[in-house]
Structures are given as C-alpha cells and as structure tokens.
PDB file of N, CA and C in Angstrom:
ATOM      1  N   UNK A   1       4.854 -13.724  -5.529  1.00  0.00           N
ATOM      2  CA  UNK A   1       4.749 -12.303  -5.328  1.00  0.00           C
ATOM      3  C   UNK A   1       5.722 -11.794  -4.263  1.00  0.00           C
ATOM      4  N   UNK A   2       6.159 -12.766  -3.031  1.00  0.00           N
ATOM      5  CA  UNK A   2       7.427 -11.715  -2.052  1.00  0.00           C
ATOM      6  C   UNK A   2       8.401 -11.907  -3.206  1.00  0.00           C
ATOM      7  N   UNK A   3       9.111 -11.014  -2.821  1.00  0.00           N
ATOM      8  CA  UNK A   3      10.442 -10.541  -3.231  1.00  0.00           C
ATOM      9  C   UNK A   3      10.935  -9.889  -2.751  1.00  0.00           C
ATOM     10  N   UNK A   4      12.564 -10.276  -2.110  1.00  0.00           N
ATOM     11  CA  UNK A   4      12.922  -9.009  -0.803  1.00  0.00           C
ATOM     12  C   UNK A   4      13.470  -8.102  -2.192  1.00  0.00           C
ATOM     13  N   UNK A   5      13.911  -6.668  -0.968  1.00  0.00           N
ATOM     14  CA  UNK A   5      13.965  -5.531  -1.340  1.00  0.00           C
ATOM     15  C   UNK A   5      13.348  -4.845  -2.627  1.00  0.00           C
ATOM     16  N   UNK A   6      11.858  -5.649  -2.473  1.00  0.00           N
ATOM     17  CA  UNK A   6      10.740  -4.912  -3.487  1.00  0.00           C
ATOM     18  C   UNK A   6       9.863  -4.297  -2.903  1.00  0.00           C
ATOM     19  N   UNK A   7       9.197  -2.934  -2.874  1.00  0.00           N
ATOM     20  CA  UNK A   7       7.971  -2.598  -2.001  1.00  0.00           C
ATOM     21  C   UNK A   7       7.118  -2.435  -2.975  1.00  0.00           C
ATOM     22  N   UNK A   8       5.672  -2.477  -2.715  1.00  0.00           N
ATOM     23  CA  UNK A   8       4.856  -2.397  -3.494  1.00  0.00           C
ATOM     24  C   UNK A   8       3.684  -1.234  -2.726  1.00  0.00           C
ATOM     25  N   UNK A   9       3.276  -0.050  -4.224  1.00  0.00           N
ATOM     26  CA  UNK A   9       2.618   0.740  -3.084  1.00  0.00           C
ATOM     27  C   UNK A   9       0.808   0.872  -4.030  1.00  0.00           C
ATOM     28  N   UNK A  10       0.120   1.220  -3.218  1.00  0.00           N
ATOM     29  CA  UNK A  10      -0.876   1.434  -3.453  1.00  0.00           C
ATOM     30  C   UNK A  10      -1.337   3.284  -2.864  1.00  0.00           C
ATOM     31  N   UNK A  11      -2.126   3.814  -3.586  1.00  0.00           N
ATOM     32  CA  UNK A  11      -2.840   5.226  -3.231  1.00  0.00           C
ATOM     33  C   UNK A  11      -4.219   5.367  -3.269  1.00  0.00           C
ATOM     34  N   UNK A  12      -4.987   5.956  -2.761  1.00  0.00           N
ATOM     35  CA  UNK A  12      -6.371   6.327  -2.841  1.00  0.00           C
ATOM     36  C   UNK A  12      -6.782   6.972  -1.658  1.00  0.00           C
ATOM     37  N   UNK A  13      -8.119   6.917  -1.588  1.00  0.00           N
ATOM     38  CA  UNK A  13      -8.868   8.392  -0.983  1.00  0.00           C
ATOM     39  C   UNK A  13     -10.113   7.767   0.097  1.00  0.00           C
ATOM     40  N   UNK A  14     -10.113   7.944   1.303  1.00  0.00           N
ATOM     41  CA  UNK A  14     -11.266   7.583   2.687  1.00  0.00           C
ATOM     42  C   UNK A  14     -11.465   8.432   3.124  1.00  0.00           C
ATOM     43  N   UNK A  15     -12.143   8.836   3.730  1.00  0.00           N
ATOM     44  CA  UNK A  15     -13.050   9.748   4.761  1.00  0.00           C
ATOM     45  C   UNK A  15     -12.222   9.986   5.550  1.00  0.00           C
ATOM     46  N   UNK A  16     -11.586   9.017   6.310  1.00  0.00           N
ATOM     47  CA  UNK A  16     -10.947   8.831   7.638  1.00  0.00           C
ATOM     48  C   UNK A  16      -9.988   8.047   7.799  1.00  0.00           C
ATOM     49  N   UNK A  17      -9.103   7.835   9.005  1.00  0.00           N
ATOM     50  CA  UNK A  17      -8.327   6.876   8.983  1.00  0.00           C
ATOM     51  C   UNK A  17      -8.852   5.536   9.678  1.00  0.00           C
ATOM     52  N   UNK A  18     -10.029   6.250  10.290  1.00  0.00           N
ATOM     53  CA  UNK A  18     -10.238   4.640  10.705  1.00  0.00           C
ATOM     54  C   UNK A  18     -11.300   3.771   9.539  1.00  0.00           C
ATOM     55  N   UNK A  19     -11.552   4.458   8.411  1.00  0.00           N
ATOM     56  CA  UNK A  19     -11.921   3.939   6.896  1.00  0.00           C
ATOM     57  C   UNK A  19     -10.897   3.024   7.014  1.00  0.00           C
ATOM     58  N   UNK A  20      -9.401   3.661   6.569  1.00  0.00           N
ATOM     59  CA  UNK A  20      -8.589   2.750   6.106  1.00  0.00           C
ATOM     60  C   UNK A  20      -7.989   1.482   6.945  1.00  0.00           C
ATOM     61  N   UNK A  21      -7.890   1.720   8.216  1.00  0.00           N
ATOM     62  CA  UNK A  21      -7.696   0.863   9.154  1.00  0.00           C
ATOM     63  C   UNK A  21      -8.664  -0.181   9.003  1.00  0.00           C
ATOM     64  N   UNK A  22      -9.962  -0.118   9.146  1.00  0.00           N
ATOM     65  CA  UNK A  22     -11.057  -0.982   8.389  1.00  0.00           C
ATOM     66  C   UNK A  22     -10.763  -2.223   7.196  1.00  0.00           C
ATOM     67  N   UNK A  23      -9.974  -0.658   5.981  1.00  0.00           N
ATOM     68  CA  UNK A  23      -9.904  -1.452   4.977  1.00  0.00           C
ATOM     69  C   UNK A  23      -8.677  -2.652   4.687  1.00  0.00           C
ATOM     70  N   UNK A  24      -8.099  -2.388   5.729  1.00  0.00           N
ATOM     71  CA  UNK A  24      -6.694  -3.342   5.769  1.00  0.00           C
ATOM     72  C   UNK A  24      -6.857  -4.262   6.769  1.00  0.00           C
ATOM     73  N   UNK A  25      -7.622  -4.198   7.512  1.00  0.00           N
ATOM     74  CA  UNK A  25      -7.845  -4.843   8.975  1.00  0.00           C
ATOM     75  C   UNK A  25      -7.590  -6.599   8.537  1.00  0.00           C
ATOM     76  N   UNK A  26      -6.944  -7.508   8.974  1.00  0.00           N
ATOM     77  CA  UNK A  26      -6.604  -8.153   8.860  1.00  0.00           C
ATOM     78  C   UNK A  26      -7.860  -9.231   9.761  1.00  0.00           C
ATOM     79  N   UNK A  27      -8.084 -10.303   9.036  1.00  0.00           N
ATOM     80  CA  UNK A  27      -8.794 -11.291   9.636  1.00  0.00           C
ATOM     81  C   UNK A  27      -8.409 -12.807   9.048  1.00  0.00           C
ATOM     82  N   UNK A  28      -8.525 -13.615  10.024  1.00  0.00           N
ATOM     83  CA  UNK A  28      -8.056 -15.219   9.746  1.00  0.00           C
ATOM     84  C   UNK A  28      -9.304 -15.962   9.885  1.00  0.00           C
ATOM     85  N   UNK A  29      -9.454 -16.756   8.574  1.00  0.00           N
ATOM     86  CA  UNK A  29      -9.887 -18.142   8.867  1.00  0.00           C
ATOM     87  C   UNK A  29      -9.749 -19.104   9.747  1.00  0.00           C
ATOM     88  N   UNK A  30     -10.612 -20.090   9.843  1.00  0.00           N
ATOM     89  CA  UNK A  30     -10.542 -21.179  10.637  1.00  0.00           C
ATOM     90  C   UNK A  30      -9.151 -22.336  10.554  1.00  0.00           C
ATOM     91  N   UNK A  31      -8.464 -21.946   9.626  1.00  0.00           N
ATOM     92  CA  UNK A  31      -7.222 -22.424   8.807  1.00  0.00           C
ATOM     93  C   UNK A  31      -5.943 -21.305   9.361  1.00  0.00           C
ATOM     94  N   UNK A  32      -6.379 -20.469   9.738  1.00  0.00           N
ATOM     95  CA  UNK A  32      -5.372 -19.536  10.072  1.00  0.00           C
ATOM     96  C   UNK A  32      -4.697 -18.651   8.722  1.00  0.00           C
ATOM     97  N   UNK A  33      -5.302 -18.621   7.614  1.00  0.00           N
ATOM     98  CA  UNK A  33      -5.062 -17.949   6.230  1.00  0.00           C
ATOM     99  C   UNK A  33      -5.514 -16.021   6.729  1.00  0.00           C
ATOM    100  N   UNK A  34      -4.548 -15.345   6.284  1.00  0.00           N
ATOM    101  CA  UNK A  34      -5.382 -14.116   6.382  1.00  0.00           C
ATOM    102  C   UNK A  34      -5.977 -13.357   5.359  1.00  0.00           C
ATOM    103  N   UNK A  35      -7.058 -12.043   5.662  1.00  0.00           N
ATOM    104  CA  UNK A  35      -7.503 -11.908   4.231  1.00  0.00           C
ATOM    105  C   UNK A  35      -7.822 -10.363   5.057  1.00  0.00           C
ATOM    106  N   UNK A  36      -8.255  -9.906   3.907  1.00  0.00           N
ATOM    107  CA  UNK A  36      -8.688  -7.857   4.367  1.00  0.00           C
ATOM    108  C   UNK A  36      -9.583  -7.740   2.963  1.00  0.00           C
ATOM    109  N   UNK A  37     -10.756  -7.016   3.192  1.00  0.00           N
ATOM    110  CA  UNK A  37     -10.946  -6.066   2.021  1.00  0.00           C
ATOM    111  C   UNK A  37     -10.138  -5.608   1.555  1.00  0.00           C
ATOM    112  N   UNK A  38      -8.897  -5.137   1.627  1.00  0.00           N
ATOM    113  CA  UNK A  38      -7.831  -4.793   0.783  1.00  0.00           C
ATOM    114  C   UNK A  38      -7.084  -5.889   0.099  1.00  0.00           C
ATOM    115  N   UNK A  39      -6.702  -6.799   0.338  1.00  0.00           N
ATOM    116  CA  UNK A  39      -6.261  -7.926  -0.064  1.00  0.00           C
ATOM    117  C   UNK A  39      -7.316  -9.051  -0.739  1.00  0.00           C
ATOM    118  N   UNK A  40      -9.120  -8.776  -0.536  1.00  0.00           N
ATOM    119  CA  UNK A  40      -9.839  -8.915  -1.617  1.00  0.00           C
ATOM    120  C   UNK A  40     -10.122  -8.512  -3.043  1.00  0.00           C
ATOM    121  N   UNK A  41      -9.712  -6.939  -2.409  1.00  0.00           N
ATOM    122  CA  UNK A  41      -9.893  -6.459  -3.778  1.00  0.00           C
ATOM    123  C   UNK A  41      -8.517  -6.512  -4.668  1.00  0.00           C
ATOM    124  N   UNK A  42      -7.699  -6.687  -4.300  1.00  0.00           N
ATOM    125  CA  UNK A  42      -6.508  -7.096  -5.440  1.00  0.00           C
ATOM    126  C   UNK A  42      -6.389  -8.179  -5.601  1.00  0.00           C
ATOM    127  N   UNK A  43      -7.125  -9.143  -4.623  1.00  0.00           N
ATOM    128  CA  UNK A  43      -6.621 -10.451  -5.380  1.00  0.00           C
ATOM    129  C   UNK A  43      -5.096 -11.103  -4.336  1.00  0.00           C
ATOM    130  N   UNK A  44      -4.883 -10.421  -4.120  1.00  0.00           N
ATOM    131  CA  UNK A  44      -3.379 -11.085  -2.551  1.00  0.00           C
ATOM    132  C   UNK A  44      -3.572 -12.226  -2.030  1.00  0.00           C
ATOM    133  N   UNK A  45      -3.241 -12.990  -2.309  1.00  0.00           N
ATOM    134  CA  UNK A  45      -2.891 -13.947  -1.392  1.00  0.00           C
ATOM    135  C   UNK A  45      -2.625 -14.176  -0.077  1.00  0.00           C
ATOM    136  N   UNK A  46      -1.264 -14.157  -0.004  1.00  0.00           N
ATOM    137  CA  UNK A  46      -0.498 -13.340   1.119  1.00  0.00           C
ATOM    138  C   UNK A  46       0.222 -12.640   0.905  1.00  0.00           C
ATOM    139  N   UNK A  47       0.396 -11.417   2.318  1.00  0.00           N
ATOM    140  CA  UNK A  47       1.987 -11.135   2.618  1.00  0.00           C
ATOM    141  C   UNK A  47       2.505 -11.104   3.918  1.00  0.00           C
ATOM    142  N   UNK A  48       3.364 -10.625   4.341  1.00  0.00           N
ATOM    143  CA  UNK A  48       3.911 -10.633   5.519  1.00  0.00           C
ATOM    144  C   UNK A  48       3.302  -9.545   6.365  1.00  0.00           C
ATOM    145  N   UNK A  49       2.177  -9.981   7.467  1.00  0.00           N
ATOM    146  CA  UNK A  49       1.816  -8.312   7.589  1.00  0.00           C
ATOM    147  C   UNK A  49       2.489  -7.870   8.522  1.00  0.00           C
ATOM    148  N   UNK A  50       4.294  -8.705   9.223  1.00  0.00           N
ATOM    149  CA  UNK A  50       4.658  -7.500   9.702  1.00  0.00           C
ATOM    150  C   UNK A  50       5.405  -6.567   8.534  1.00  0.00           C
ATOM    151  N   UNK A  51       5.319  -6.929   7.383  1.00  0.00           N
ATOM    152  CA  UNK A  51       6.136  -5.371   6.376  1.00  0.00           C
ATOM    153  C   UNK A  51       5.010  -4.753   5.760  1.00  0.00           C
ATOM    154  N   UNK A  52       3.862  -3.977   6.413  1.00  0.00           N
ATOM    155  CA  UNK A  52       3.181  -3.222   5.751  1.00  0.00           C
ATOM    156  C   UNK A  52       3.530  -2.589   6.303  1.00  0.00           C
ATOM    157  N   UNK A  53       2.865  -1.059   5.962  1.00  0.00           N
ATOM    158  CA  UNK A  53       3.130   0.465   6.234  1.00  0.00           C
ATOM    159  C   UNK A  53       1.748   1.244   5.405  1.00  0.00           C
ATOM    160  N   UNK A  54       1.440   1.621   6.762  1.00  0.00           N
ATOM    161  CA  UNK A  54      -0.055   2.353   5.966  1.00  0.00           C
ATOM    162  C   UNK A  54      -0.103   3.741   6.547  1.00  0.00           C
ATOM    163  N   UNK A  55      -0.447   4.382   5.948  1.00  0.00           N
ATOM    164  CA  UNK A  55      -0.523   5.943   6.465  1.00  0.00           C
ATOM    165  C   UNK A  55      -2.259   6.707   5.996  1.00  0.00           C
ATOM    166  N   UNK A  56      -2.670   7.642   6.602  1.00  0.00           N
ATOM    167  CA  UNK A  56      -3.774   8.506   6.197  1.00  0.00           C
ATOM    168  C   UNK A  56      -3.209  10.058   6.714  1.00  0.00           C
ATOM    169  N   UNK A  57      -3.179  10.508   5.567  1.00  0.00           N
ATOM    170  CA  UNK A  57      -2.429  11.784   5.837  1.00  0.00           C
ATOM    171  C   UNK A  57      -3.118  12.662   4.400  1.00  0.00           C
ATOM    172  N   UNK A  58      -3.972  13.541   4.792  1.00  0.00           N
ATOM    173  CA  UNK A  58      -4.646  14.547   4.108  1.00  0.00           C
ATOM    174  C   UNK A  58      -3.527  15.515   3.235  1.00  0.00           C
ATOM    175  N   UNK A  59      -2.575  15.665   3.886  1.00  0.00           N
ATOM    176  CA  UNK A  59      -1.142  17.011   3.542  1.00  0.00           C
ATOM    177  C   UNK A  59      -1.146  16.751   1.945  1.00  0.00           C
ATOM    178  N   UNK A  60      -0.862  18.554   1.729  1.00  0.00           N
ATOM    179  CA  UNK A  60      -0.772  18.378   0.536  1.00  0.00           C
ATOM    180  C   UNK A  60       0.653  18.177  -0.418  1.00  0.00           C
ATOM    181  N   UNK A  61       1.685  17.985   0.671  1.00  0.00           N
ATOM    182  CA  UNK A  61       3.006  18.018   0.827  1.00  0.00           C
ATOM    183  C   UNK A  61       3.522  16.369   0.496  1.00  0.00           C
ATOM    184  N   UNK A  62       3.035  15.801  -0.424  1.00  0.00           N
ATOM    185  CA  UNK A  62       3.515  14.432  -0.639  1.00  0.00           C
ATOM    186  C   UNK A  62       4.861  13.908  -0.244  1.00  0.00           C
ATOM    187  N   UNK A  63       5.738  14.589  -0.609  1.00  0.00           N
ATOM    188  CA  UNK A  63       7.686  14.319  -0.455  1.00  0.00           C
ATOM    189  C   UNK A  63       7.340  14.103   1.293  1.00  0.00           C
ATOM    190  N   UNK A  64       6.474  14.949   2.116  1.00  0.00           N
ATOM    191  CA  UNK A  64       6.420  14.982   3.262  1.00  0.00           C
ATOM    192  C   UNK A  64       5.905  13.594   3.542  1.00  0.00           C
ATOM    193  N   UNK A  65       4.606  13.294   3.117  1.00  0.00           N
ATOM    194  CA  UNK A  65       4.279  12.131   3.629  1.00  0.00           C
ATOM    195  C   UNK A  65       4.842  10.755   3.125  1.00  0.00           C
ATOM    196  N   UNK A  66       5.815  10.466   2.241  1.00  0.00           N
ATOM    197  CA  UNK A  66       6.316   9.751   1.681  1.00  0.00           C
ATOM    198  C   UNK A  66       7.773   9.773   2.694  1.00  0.00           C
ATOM    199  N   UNK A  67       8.444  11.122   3.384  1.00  0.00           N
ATOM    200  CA  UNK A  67       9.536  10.537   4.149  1.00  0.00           C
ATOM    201  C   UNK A  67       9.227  10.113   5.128  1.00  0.00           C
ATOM    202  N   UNK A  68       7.749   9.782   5.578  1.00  0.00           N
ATOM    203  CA  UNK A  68       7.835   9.156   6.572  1.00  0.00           C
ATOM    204  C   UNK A  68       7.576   7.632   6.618  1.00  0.00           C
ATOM    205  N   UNK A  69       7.740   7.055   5.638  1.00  0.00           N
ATOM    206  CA  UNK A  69       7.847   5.659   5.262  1.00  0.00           C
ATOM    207  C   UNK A  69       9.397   5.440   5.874  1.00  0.00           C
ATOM    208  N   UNK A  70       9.424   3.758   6.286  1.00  0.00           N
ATOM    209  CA  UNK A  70      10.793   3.032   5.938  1.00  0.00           C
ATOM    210  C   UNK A  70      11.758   3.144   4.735  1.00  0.00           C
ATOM    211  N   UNK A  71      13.335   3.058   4.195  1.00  0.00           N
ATOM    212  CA  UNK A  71      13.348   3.413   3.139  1.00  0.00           C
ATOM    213  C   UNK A  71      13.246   4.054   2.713  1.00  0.00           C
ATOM    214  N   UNK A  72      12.569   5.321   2.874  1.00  0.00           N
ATOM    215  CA  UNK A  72      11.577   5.960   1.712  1.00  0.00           C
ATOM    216  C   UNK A  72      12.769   7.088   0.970  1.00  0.00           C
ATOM    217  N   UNK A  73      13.844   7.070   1.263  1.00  0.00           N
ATOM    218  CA  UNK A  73      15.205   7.693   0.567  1.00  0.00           C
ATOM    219  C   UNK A  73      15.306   6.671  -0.605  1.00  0.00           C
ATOM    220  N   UNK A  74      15.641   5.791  -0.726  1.00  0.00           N
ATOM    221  CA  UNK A  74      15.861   4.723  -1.670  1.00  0.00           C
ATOM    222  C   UNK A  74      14.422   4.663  -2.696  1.00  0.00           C
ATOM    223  N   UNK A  75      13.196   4.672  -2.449  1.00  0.00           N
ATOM    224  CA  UNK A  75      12.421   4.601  -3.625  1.00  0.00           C
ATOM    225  C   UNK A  75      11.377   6.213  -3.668  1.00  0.00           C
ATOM    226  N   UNK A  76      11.500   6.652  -2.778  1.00  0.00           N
ATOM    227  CA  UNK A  76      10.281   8.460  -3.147  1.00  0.00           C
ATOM    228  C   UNK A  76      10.089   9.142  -4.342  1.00  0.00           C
ATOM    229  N   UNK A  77      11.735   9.561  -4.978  1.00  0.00           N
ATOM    230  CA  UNK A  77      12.220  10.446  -6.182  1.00  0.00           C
ATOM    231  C   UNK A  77      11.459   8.986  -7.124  1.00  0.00           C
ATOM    232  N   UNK A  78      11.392   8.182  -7.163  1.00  0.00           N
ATOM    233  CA  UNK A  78      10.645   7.097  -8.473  1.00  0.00           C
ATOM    234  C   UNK A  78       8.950   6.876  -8.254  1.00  0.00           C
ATOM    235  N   UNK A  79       8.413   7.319  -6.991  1.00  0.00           N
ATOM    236  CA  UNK A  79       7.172   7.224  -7.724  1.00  0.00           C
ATOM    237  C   UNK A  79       6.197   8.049  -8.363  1.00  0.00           C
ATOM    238  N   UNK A  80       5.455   8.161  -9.039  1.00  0.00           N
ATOM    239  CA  UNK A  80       4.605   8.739 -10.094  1.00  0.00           C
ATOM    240  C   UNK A  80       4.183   9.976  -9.461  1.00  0.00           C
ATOM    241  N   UNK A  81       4.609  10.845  -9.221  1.00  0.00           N
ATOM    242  CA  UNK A  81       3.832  11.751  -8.286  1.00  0.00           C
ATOM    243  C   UNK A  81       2.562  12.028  -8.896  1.00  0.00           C
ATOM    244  N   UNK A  82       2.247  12.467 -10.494  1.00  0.00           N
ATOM    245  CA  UNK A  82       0.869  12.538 -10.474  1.00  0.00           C
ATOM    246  C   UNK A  82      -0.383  11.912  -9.829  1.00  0.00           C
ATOM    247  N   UNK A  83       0.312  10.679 -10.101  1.00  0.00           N
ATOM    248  CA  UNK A  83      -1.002   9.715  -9.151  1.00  0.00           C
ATOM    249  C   UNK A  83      -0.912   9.772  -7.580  1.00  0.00           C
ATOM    250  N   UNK A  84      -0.218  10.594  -6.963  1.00  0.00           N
ATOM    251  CA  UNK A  84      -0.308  10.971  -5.743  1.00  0.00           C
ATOM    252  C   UNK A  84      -1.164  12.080  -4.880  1.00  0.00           C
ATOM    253  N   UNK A  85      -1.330  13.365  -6.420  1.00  0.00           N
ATOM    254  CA  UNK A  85      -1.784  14.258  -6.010  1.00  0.00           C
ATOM    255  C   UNK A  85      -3.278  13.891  -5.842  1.00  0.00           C
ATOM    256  N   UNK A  86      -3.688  14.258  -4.313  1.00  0.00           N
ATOM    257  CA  UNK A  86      -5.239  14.549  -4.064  1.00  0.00           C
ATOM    258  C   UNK A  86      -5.403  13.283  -3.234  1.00  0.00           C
ATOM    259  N   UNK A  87      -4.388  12.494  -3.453  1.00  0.00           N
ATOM    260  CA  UNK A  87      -4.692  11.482  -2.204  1.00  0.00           C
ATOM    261  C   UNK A  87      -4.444  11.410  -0.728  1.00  0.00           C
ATOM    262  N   UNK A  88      -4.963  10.897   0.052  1.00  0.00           N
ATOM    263  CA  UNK A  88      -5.129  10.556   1.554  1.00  0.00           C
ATOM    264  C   UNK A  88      -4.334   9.200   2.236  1.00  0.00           C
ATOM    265  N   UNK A  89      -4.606   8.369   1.450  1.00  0.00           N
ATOM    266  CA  UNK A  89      -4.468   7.178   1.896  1.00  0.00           C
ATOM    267  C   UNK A  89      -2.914   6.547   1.281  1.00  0.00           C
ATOM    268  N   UNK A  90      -2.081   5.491   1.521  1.00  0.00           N
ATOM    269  CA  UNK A  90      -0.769   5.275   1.298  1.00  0.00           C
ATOM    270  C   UNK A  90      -0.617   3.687   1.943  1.00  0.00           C
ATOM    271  N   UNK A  91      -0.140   3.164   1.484  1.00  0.00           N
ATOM    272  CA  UNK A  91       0.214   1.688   1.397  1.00  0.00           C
ATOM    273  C   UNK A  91       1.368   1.539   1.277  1.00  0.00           C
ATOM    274  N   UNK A  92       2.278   0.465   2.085  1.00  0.00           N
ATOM    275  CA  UNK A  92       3.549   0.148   1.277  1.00  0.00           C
ATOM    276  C   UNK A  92       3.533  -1.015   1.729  1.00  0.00           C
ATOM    277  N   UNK A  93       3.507  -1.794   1.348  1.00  0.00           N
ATOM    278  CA  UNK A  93       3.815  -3.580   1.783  1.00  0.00           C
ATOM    279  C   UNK A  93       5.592  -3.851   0.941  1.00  0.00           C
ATOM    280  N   UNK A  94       6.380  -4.038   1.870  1.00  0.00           N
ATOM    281  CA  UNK A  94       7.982  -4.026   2.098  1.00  0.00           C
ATOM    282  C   UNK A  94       7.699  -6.123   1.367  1.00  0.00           C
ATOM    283  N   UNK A  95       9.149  -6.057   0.645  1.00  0.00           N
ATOM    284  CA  UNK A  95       9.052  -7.401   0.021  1.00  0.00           C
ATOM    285  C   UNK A  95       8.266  -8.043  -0.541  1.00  0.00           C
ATOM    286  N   UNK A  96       7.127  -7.649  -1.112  1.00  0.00           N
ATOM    287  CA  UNK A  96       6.269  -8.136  -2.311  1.00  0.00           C
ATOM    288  C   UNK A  96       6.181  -7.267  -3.776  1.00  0.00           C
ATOM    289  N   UNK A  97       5.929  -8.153  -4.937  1.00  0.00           N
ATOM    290  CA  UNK A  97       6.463  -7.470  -5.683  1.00  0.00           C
ATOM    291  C   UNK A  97       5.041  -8.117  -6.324  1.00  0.00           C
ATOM    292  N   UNK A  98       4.219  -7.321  -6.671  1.00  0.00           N
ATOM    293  CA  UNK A  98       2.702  -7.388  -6.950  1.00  0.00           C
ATOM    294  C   UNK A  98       2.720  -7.345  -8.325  1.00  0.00           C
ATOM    295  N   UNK A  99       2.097  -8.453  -8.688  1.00  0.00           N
ATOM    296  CA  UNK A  99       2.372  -8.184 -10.382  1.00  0.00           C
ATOM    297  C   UNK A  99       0.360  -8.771 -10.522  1.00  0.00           C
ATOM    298  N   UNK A 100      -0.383  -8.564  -9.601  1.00  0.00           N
ATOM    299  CA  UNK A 100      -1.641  -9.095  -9.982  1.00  0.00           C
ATOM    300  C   UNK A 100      -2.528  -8.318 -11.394  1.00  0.00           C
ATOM    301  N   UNK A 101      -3.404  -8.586 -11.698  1.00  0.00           N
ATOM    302  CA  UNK A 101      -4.238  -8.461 -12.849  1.00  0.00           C
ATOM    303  C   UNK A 101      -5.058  -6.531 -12.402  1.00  0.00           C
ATOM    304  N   UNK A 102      -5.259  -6.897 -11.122  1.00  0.00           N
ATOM    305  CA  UNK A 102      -6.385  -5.665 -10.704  1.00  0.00           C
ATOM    306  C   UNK A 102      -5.631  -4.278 -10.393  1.00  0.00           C
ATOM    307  N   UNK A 103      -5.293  -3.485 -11.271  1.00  0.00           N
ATOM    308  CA  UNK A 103      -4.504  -2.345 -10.879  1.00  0.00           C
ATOM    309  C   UNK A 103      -4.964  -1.392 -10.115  1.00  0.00           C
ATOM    310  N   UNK A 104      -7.115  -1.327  -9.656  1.00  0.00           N
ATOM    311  CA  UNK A 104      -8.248  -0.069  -9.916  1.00  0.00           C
ATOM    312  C   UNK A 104      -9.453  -0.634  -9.061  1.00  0.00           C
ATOM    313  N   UNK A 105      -9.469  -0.695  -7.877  1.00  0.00           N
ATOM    314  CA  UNK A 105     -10.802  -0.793  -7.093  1.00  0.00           C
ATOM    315  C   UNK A 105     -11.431   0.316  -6.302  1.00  0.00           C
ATOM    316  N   UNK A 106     -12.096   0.579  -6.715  1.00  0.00           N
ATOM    317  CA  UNK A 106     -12.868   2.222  -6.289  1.00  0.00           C
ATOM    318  C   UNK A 106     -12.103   3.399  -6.028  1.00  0.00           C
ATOM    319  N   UNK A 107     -11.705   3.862  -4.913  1.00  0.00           N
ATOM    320  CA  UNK A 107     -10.347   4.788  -5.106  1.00  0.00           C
ATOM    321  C   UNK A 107      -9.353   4.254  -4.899  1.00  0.00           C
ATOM    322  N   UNK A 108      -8.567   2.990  -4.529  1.00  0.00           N
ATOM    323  CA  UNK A 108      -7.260   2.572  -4.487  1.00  0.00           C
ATOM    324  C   UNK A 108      -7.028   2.516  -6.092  1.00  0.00           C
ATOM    325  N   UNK A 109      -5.525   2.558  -6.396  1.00  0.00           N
ATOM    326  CA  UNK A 109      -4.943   2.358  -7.126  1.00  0.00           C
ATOM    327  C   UNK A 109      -3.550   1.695  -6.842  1.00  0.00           C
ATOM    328  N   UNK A 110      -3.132   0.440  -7.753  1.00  0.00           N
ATOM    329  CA  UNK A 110      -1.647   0.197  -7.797  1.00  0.00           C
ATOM    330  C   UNK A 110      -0.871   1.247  -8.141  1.00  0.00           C
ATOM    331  N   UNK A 111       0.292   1.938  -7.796  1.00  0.00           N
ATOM    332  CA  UNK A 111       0.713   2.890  -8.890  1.00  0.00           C
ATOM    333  C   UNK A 111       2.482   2.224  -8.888  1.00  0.00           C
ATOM    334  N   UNK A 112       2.932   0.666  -8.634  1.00  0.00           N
ATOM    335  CA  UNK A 112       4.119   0.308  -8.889  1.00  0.00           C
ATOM    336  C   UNK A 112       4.822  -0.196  -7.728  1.00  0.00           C
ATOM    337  N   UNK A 113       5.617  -1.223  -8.348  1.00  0.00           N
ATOM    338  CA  UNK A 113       6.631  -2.042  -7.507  1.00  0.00           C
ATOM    339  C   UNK A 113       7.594  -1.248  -7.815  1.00  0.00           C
ATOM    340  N   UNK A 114       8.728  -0.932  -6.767  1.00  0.00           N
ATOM    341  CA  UNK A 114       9.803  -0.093  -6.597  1.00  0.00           C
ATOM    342  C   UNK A 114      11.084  -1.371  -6.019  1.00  0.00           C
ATOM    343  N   UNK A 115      12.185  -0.963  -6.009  1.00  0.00           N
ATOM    344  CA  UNK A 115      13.119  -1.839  -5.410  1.00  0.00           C
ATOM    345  C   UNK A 115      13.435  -0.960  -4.320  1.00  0.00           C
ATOM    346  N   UNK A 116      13.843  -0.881  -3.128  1.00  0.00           N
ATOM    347  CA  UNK A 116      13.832  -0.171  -2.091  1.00  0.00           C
ATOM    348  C   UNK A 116      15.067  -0.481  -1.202  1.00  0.00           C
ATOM    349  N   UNK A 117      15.713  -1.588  -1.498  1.00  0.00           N
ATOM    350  CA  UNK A 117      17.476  -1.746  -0.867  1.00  0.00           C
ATOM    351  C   UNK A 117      18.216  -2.172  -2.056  1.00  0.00           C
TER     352      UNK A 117
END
C-alpha cells in the first residue's frame, strides 16, 4: 500500500475536532505496531504517521479547505467534489496508495488515491 507521490484521502462528518483527533489517535502495542480506530476500520496496516494530514473544518468553501493541505495544487481540481459537500472531517495520508476492500464505515468514506508529485 505506500507508494511515494500517492496520497490517499478519506471524508466524513464528527461533532468536533477532538471526535476526530480521537478517531485517528494513534496507539502501539506491546510490539510497537500502531493501530487507530481509523486504521481499524479500513483495515490499514500501516503507514507513515509522519505523512498524515487531518483537518476538521465545518466551511462550506471546500477549494478553501483543501488549499490548506500539502500539495494540494497538484491533486484538489481531481477530487470528487460531490462527495465533499456537507463534510467536516478530511484525511490525507501522503505516500500510500489504499487499494483496501472497505470503501464506507459510518460517516468516513474513501473517495480516492490521487498522485500528488
């Protein structure tokens, strides 16, 4: 699943940001493996968590909250905007290229691997 200059993004909808902070929160085993409710519910393995990028931003101005990603000139104009509208929440994990089975866990959604350099 890494692959440089692939980002992979996810969208959906929390209460709050410290919901989503929650939902990504990173924790290690006794092995030193890491895991998140977010990375349960898709199924992840690993990734690198210094290339995530998470945002909670209510605005209804998407192009807005999308330039404030890394990159985000190189992949914005390609993602789905429908599946953007009405969401809160924003994911980008930089160099993985997510091809898992689970596209749909409560309000997250996959909505696509992008190439981003």
């Amino acid at each position: 699943m890494e692959k440089e200059n692939y980002i992979s993004v996810w969208v959906g909808n929390l209460e709050g940001k410290d919901q989503l902070a929650d939902h990504i929160a990173e924790n290690y085993d006794d092995e030193g493996n890491m895991t998140s409710g977010f990375m349960n519910d898709f199924r992840i393995d690993h990734y690198d968590a210094d290339l995530i990028e998470v945002l909670f931003d209510a605005s209804e101005n998407i192009t807005e909250v999308f330039n404030r990603f890394s990159y985000s000139e190189n992949f914005s104009e390609k993602l789905p905007q429908q599946k953007l509208i009405g969401r809160n929440c924003f994911i980008v994990i930089y160099d993985l290229k997510f091809e898992g089975e689970v596209k749909r866990v409560g309000t997250f959604e996959f909505i696509g691997t992008f190439k981003y350099r």
